[in-house]
C-alpha atoms as a PDB file:
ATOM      1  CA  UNK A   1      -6.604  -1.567  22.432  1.00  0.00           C
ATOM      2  CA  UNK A   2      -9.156  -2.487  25.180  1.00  0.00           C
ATOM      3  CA  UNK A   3      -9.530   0.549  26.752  1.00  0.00           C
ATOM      4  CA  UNK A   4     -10.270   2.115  23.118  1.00  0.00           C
ATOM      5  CA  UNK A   5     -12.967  -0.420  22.124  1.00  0.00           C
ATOM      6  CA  UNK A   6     -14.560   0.573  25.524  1.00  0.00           C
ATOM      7  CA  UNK A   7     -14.475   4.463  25.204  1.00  0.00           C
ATOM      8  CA  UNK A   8     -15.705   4.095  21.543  1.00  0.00           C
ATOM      9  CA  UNK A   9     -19.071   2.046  22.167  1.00  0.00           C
ATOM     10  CA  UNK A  10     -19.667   3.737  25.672  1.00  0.00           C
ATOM     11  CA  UNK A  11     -19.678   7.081  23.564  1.00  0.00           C
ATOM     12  CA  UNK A  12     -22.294   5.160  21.365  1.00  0.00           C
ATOM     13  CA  UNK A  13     -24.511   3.566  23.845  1.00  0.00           C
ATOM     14  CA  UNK A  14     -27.351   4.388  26.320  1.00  0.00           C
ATOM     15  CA  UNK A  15     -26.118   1.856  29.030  1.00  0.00           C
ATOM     16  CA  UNK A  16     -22.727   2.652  29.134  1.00  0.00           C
ATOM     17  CA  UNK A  17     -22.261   0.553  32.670  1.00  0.00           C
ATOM     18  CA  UNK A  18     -23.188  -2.137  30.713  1.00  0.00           C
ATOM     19  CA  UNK A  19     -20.252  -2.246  28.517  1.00  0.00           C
ATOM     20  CA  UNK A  20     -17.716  -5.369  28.971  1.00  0.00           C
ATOM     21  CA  UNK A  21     -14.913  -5.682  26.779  1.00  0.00           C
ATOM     22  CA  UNK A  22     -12.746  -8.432  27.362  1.00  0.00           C
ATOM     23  CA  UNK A  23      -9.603  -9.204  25.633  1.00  0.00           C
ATOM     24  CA  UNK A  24      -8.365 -12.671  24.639  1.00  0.00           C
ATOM     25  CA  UNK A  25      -4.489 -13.323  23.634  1.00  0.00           C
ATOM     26  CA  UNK A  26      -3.815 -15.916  20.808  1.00  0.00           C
ATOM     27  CA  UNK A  27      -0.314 -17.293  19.109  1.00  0.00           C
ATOM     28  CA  UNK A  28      -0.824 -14.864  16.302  1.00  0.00           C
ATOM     29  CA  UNK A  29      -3.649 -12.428  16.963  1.00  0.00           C
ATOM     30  CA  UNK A  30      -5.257 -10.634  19.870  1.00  0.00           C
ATOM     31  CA  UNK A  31      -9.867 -11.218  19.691  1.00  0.00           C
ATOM     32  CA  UNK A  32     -11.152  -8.186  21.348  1.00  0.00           C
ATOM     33  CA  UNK A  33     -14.807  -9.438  22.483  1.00  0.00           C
ATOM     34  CA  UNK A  34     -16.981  -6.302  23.280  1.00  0.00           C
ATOM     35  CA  UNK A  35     -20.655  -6.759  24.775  1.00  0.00           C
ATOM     36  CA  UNK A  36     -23.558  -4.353  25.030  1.00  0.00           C
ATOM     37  CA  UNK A  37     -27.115  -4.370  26.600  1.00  0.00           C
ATOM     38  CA  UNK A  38     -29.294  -5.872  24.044  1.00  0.00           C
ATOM     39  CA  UNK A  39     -31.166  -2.984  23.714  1.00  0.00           C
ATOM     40  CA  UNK A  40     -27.592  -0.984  22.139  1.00  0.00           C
ATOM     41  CA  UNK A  41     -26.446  -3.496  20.039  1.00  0.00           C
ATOM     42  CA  UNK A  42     -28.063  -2.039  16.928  1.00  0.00           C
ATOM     43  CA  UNK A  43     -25.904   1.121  17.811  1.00  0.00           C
ATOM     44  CA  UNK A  44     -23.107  -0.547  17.785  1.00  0.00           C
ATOM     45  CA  UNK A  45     -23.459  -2.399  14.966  1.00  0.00           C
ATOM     46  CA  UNK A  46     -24.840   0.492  13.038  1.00  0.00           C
ATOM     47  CA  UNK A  47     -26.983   0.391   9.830  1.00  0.00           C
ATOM     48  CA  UNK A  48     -25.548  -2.168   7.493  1.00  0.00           C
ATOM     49  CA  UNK A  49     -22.543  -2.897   9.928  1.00  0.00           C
ATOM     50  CA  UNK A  50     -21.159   0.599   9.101  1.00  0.00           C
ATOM     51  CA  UNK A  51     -20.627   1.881  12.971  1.00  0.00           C
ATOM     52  CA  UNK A  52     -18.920  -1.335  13.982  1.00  0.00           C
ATOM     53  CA  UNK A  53     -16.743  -1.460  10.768  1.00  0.00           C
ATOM     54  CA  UNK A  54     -15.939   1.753  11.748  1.00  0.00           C
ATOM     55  CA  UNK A  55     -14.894   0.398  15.293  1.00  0.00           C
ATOM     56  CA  UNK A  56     -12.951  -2.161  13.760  1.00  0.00           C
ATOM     57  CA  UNK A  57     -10.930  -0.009  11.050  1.00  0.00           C
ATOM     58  CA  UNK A  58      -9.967   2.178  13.909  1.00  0.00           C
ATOM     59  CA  UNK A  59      -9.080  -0.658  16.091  1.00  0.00           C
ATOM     60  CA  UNK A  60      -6.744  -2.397  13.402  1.00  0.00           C
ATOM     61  CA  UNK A  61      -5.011   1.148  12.695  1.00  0.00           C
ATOM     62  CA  UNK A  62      -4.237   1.466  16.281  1.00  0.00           C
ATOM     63  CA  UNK A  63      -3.135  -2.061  16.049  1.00  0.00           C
ATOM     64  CA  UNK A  64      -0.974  -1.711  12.874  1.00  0.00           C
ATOM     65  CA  UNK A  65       1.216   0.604  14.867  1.00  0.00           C
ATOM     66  CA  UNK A  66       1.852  -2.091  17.286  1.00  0.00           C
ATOM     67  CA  UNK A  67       2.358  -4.586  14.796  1.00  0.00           C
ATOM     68  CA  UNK A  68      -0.493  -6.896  16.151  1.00  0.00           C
ATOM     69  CA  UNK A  69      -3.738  -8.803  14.720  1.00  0.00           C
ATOM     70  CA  UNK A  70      -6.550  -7.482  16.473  1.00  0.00           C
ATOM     71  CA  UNK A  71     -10.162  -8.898  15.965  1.00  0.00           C
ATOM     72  CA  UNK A  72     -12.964  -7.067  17.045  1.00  0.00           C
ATOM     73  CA  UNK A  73     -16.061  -9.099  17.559  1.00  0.00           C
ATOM     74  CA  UNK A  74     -19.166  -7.830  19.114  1.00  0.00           C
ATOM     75  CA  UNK A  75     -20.755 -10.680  20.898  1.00  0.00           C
END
């Protein structure tokens, strides 16, 4: 799950060394926490949250496979 989170906003950003994406382990659920330069944050985000939607529907049907909660949150 990590290492997709970080190919999918590297592919979207301008600073793509700038990309951290850490992941947290809970009882129930797995919080993906993905950080960008300021200055790419609106590309990851997207117009009206559509991009990182996006990012998250992907994430959660690569997740469903595994049978885990993933959240994606873009800090």
């Amino acid at each position: 799950m990590k290492e997709l989170v970080e190919i999918l906003a590297k592919a979207l950003v301008d600073q793509p060394d700038k990309v951290d994406v850490t992941m947290v382990e809970k009882e129930r659920s797995v919080v993906i926490e993905l950080r960008v330069a300021p200055e790419d944050m609106g590309k990851v985000i997207g117009k009206q949250g559509r991009i990182a939607r996006a990012i998250r529907s992907v994430v959660k049907a690569a997740a469903t496979k595994q049978r885990k909660r993933v959240i994606v949150e873009i800090i």
